[in-house]
C-alpha atoms as a PDB file:
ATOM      1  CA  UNK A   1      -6.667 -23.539 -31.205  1.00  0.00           C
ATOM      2  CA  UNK A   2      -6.485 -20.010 -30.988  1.00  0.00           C
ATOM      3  CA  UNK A   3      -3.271 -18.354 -29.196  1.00  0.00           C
ATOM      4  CA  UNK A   4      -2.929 -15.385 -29.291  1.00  0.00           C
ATOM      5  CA  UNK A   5      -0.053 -12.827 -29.501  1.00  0.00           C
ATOM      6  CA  UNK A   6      -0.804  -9.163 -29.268  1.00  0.00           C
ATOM      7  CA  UNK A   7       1.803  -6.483 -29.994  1.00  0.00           C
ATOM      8  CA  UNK A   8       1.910  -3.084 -29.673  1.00  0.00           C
ATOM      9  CA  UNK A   9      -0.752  -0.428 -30.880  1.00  0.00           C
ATOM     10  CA  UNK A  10      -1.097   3.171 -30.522  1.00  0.00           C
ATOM     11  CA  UNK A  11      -3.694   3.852 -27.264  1.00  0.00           C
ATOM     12  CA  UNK A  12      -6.107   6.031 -26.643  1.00  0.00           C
ATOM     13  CA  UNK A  13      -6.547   6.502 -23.033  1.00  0.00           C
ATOM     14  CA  UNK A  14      -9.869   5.713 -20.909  1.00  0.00           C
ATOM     15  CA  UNK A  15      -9.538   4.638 -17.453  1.00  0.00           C
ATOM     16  CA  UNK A  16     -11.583   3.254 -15.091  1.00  0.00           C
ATOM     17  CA  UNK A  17     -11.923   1.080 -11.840  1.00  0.00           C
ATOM     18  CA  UNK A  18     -11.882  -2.360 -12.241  1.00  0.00           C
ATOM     19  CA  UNK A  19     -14.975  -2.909  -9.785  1.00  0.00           C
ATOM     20  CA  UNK A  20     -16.922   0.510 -10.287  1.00  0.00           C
ATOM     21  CA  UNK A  21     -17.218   3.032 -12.756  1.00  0.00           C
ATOM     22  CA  UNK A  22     -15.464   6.246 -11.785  1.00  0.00           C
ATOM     23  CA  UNK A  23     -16.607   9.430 -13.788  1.00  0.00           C
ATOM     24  CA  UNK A  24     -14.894   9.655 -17.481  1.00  0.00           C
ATOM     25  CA  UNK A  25     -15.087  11.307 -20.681  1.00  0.00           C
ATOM     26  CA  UNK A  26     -17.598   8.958 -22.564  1.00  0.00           C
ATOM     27  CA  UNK A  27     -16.933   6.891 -24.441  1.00  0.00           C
ATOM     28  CA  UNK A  28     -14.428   4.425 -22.295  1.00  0.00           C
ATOM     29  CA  UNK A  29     -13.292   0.951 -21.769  1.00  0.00           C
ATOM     30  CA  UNK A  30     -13.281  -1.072 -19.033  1.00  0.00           C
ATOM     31  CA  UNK A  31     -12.783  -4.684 -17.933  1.00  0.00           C
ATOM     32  CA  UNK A  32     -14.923  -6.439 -14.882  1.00  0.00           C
ATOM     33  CA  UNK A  33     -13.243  -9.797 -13.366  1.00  0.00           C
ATOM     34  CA  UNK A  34     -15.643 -12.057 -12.334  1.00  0.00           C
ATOM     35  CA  UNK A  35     -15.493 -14.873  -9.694  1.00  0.00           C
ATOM     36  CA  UNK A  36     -16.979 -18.786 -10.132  1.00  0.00           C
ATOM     37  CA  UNK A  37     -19.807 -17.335  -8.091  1.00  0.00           C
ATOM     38  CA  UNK A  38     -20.765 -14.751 -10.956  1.00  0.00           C
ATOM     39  CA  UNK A  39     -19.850 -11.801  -8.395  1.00  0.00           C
ATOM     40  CA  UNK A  40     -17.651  -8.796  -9.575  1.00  0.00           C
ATOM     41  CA  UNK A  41     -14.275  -9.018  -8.249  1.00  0.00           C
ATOM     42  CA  UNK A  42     -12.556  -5.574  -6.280  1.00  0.00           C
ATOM     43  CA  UNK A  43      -8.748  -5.135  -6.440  1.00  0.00           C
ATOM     44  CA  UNK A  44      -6.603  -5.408  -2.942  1.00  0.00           C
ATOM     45  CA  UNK A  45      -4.939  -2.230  -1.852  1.00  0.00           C
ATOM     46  CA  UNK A  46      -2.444  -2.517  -4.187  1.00  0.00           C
ATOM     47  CA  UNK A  47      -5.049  -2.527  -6.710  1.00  0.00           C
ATOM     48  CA  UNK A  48      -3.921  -6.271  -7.867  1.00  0.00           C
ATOM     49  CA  UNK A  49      -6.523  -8.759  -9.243  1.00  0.00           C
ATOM     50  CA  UNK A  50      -5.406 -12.219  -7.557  1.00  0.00           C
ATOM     51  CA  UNK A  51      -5.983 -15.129  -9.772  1.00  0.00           C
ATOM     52  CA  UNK A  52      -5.544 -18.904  -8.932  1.00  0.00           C
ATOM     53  CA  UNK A  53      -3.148 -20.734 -11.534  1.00  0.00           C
ATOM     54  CA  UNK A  54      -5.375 -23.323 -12.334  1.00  0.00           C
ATOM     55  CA  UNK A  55      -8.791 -21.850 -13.432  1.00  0.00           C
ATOM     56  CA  UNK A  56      -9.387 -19.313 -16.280  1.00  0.00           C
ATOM     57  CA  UNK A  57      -9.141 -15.387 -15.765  1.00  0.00           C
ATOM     58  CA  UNK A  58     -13.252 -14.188 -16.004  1.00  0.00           C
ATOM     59  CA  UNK A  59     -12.873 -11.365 -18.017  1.00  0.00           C
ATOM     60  CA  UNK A  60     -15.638  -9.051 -19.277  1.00  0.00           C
ATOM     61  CA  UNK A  61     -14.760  -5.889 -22.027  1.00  0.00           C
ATOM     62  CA  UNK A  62     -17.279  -3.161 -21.099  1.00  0.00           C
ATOM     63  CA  UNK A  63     -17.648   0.235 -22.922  1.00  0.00           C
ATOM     64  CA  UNK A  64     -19.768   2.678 -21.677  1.00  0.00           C
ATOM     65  CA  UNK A  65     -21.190   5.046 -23.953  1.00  0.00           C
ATOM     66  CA  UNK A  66     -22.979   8.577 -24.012  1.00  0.00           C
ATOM     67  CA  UNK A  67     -27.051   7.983 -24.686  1.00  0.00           C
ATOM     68  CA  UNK A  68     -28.826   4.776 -26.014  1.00  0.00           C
ATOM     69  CA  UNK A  69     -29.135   6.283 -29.444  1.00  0.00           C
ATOM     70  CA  UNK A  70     -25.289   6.770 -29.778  1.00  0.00           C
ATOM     71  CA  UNK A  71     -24.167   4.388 -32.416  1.00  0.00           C
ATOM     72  CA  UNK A  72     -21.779   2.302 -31.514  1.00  0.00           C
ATOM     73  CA  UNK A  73     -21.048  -1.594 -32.862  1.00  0.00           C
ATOM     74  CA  UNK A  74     -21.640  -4.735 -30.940  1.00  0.00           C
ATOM     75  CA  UNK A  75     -18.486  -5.985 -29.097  1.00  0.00           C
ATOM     76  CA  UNK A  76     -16.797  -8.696 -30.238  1.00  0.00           C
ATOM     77  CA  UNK A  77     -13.916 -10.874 -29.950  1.00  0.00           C
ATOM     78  CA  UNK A  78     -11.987 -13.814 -31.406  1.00  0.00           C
ATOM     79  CA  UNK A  79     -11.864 -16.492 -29.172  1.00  0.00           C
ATOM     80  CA  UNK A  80     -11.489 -20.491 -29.236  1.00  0.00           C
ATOM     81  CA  UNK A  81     -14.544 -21.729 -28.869  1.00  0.00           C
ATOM     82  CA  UNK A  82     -16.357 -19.823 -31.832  1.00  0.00           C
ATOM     83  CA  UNK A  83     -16.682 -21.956 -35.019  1.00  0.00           C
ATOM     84  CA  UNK A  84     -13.743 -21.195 -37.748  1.00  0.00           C
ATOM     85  CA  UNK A  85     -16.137 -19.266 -39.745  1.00  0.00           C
ATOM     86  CA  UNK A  86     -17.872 -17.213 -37.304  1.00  0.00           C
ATOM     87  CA  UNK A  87     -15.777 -13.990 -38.667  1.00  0.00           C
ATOM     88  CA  UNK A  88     -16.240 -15.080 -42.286  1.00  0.00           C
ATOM     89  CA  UNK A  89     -19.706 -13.232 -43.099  1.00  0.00           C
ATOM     90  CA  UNK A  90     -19.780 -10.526 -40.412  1.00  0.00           C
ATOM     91  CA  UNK A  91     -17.235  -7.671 -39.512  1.00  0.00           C
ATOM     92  CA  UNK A  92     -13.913  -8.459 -38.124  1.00  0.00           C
ATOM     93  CA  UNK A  93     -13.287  -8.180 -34.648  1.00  0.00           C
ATOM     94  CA  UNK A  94     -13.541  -5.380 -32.339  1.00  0.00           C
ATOM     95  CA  UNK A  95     -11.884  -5.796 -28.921  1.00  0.00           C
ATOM     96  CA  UNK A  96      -8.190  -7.174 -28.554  1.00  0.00           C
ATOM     97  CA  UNK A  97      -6.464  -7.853 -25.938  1.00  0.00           C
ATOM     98  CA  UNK A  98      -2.661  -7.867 -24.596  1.00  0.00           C
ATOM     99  CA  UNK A  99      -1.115  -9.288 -21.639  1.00  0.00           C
ATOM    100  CA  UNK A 100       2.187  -8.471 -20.507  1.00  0.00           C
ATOM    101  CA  UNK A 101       4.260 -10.504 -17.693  1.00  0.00           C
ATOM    102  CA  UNK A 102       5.662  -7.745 -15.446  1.00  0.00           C
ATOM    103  CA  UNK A 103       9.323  -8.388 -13.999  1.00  0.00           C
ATOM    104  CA  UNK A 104      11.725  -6.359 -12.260  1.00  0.00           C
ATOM    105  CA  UNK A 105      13.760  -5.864 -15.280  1.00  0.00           C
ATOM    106  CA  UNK A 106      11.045  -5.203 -17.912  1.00  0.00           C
ATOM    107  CA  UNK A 107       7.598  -6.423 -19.896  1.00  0.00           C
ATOM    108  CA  UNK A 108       7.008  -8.842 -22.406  1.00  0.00           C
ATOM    109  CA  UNK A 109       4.110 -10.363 -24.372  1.00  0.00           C
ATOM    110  CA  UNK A 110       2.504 -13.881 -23.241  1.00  0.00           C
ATOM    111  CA  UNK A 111       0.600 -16.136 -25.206  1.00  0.00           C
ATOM    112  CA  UNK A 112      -2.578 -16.973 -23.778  1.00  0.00           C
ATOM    113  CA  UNK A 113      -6.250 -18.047 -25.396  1.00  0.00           C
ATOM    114  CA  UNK A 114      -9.648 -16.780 -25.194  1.00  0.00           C
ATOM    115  CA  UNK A 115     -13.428 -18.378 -24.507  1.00  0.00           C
ATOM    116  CA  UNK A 116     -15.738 -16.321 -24.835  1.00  0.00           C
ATOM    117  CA  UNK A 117     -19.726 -16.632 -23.764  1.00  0.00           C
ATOM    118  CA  UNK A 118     -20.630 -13.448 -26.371  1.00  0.00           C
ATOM    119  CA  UNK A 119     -21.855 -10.038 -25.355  1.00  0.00           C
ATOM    120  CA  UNK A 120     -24.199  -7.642 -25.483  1.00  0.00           C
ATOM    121  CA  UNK A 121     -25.828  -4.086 -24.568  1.00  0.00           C
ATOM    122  CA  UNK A 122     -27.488  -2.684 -21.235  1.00  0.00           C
ATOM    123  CA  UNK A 123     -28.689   1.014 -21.721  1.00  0.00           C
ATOM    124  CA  UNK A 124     -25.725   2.867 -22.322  1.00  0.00           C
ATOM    125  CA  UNK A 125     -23.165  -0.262 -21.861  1.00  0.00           C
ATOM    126  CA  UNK A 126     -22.320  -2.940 -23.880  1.00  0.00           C
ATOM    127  CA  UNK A 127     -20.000  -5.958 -22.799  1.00  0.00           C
ATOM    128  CA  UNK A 128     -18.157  -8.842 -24.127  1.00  0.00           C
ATOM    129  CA  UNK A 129     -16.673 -11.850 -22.348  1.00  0.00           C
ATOM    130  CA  UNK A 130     -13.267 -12.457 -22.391  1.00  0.00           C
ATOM    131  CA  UNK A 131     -12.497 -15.031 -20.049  1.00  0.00           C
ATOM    132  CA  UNK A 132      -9.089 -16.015 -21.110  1.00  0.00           C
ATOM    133  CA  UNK A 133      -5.945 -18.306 -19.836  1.00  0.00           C
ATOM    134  CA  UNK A 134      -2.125 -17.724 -20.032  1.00  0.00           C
ATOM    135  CA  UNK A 135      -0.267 -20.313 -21.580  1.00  0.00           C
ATOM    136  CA  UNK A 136       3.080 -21.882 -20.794  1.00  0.00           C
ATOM    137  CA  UNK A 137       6.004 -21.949 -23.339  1.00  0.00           C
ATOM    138  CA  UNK A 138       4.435 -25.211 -25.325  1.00  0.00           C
ATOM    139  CA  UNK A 139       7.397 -27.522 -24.843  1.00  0.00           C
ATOM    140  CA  UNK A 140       6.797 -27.067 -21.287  1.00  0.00           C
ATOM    141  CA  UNK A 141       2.880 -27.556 -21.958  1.00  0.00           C
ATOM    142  CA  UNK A 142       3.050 -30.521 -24.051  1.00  0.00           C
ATOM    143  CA  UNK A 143       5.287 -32.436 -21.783  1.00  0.00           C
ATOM    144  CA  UNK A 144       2.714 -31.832 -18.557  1.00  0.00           C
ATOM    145  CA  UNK A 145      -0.013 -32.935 -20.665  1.00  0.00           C
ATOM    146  CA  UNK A 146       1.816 -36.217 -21.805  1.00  0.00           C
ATOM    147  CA  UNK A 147       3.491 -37.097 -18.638  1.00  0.00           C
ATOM    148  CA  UNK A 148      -0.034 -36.977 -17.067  1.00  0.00           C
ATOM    149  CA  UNK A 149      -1.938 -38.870 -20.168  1.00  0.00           C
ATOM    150  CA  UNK A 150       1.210 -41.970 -19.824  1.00  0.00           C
ATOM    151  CA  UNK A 151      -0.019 -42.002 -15.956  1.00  0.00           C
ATOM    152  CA  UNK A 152      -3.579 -41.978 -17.029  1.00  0.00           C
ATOM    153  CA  UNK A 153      -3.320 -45.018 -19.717  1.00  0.00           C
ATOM    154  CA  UNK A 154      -1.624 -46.716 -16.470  1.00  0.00           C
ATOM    155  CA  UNK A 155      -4.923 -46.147 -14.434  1.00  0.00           C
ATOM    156  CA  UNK A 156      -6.988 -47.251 -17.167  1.00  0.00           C
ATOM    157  CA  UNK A 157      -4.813 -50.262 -17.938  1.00  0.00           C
ATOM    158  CA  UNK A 158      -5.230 -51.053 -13.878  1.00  0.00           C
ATOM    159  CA  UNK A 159      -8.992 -49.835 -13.333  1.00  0.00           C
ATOM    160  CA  UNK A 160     -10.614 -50.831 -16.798  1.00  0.00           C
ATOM    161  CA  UNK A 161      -8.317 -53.760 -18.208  1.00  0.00           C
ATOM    162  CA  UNK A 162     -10.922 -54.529 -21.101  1.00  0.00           C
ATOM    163  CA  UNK A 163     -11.960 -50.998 -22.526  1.00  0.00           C
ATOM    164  CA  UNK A 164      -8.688 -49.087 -22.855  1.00  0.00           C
ATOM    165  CA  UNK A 165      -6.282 -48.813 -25.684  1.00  0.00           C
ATOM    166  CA  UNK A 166      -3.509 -51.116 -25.672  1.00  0.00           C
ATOM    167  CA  UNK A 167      -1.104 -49.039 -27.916  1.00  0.00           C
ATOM    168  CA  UNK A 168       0.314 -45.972 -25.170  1.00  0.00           C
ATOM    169  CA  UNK A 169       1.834 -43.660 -27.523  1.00  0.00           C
ATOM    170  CA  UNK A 170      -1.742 -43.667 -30.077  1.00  0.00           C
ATOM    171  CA  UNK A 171      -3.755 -43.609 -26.927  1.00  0.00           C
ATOM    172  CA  UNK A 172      -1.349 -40.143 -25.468  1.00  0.00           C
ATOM    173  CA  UNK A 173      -1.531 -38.659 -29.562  1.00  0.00           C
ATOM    174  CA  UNK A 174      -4.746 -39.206 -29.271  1.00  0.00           C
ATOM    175  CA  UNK A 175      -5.733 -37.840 -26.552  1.00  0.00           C
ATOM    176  CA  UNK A 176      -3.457 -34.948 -26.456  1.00  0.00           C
ATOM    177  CA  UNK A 177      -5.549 -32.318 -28.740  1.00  0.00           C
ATOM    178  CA  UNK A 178      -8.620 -32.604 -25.840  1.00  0.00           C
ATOM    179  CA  UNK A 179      -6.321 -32.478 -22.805  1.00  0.00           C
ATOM    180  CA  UNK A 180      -4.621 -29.372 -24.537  1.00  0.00           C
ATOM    181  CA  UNK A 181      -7.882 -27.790 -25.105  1.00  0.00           C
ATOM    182  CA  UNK A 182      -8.647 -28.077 -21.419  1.00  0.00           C
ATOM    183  CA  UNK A 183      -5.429 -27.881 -19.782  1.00  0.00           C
ATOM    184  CA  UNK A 184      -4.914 -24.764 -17.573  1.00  0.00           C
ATOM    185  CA  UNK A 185      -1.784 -23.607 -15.913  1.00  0.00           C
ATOM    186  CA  UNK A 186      -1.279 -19.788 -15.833  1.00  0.00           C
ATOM    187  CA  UNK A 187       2.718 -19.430 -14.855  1.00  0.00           C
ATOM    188  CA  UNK A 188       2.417 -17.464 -11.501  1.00  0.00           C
ATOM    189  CA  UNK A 189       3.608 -14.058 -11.400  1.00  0.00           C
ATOM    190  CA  UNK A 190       2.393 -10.858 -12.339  1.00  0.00           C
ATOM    191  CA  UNK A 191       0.425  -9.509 -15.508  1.00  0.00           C
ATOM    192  CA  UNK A 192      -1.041  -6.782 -17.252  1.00  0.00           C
ATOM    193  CA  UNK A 193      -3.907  -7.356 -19.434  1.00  0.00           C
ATOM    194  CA  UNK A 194      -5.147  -4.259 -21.716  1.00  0.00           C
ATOM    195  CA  UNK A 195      -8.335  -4.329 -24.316  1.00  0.00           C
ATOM    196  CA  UNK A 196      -8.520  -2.283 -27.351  1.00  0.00           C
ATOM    197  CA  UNK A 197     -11.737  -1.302 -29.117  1.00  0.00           C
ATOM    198  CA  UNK A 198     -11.158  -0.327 -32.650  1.00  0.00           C
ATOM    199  CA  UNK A 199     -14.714  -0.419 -34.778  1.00  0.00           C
ATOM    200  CA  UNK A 200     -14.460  -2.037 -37.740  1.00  0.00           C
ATOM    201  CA  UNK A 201     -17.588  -0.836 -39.834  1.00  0.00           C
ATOM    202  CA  UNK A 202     -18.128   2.482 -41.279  1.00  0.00           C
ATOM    203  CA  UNK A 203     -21.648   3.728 -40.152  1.00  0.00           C
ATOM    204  CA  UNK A 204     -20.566   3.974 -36.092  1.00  0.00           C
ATOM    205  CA  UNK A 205     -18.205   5.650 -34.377  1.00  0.00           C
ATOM    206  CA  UNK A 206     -15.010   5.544 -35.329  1.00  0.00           C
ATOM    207  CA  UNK A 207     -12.382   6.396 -32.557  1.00  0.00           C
ATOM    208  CA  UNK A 208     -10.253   3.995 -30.672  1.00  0.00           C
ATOM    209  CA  UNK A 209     -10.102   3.335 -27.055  1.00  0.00           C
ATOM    210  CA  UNK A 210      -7.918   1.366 -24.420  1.00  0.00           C
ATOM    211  CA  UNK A 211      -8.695   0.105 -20.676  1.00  0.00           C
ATOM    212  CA  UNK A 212      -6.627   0.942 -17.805  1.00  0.00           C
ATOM    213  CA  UNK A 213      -3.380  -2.039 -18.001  1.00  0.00           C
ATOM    214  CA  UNK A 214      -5.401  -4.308 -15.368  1.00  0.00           C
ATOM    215  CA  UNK A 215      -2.954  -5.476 -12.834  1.00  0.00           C
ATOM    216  CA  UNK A 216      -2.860  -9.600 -12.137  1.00  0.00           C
ATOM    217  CA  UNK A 217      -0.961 -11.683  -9.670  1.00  0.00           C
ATOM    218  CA  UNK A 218      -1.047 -15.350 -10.445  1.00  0.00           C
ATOM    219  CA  UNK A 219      -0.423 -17.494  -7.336  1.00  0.00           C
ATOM    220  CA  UNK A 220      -0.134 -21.463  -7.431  1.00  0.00           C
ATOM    221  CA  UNK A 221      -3.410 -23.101  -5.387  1.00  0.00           C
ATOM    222  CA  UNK A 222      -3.081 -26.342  -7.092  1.00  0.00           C
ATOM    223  CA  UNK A 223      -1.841 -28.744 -10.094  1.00  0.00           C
ATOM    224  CA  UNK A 224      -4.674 -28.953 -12.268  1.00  0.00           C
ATOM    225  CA  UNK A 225      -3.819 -32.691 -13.058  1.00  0.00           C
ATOM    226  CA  UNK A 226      -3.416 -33.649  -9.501  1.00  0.00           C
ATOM    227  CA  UNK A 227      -7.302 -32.345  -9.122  1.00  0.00           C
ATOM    228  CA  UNK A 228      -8.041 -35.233 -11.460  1.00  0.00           C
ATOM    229  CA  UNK A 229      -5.886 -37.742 -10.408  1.00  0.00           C
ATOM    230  CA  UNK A 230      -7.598 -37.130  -6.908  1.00  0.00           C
ATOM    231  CA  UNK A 231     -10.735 -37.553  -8.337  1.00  0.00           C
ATOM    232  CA  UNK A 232      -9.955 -40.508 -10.008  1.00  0.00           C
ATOM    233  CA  UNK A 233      -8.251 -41.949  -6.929  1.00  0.00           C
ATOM    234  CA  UNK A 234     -11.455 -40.877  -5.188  1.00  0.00           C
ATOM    235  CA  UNK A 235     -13.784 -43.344  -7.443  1.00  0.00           C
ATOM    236  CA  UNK A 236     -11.307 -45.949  -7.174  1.00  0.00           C
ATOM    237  CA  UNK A 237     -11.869 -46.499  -3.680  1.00  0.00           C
ATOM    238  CA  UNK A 238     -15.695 -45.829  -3.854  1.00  0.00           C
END
């Protein structure tokens, strides 16, 4: 599993909107945020991104560049669902990202993971997807993930009494590297997410560049494990 933990870099500022492009010095960076429904996502008045604590964070990394012709590399980004190798015969990459949780009394780095769909180039703007979740501390993670795989043996032992495993703790060890994989709880509060571009080939441009911190308030809509057990509760009585 990737997790990743970015620390500081120097920056190289280019700012922009988070729903519309406002006029810069090209080249800049830029994220989108993206709801289920595929439709670009405009701050409140406060210019906060709200995000619900149980579904990813739908990221895009855009850079905008000067003419077609201007040579620039692809984006790309290191994310969990890419095969181990993907990096090993092609250029390191490109975009990296931070996020920060924002308190009254200061910053500090989060871990949180990245899938990513790929990327690509429109004209003069190329794009990378970044859809990414913040991560409890993993004590606190591994615990939610058990307590709800003990009360899911119990359902199967109940509902399916001839095709579950009989042993609880190898069914939970199991089980637990899947269930990790898909688990999502971002902690609610309030985040900053930055991107960095820094090219990693020779032949293109060579400068770095930095989005705008993108501002993100987490607020709780539901336990992602209740969803299930509801679900499962749901077939039950069907």
């Amino acid at each position: 599993m990737l997790i990743s933990h970015v620390i500081g870099f120097v920056l190289l500022a280019s700012t922009v909107t988070t729903a519309g492009v406002q006029t810069r010095t090209l080249p800049y960076l830029y994220f989108e945020v993206w709801n289920e429904k595929g439709k670009i996502i405009s701050p409140d008045e406060n210019g906060f991104i709200s995000v619900p604590n149980n579904e990813r964070i739908r990221l895009r990394v855009c850079m905008r560049v000067k003419s077609v012709e201007a040579a620039f590399e692809t984006l790309e980004i290191q994310a969990l669902n890419q095969h181990p190798d993907y990096f090993k015969h092609r250029p390191p990459p490109n975009i990296t990202i931070r996020v920060m949780q924002v308190t009254a009394r200061a910053k500090r780095a989060v871990p949180f993971r990245i899938v990513s769909s790929g990327g690509g180039k429109n004209v003069t703007v190329y794009d990378v997807d970044a859809t990414l979740d913040i991560l409890e501390p993993k004590e606190t993670r591994e615990k939610h993930i058990r307590e709800f795989l003990a009360w899911m043996w119990e359902w199967l032992a109940k509902e399916r009494p001839n095709s579950f495993m009989r042993d609880k703790e190898a069914f939970i060890r199991q089980s637990l590297p899947v269930y990790e994989e898909s688990y999502i709880n971002n902690p609610v509060g309030v985040y900053e997410v930055i991107a960095r571009y820094a090219p990693s080939t020779a032949e293109n441009w060579r400068g770095m560049l930095t989005t705008k911190p993108l501002k993100v308030r987490v607020i709780y809509k539901a336990d992602y494990f209740d969803l299930i057990k509801a679900k499962s509760a749901e077939k039950t009585v069907k």
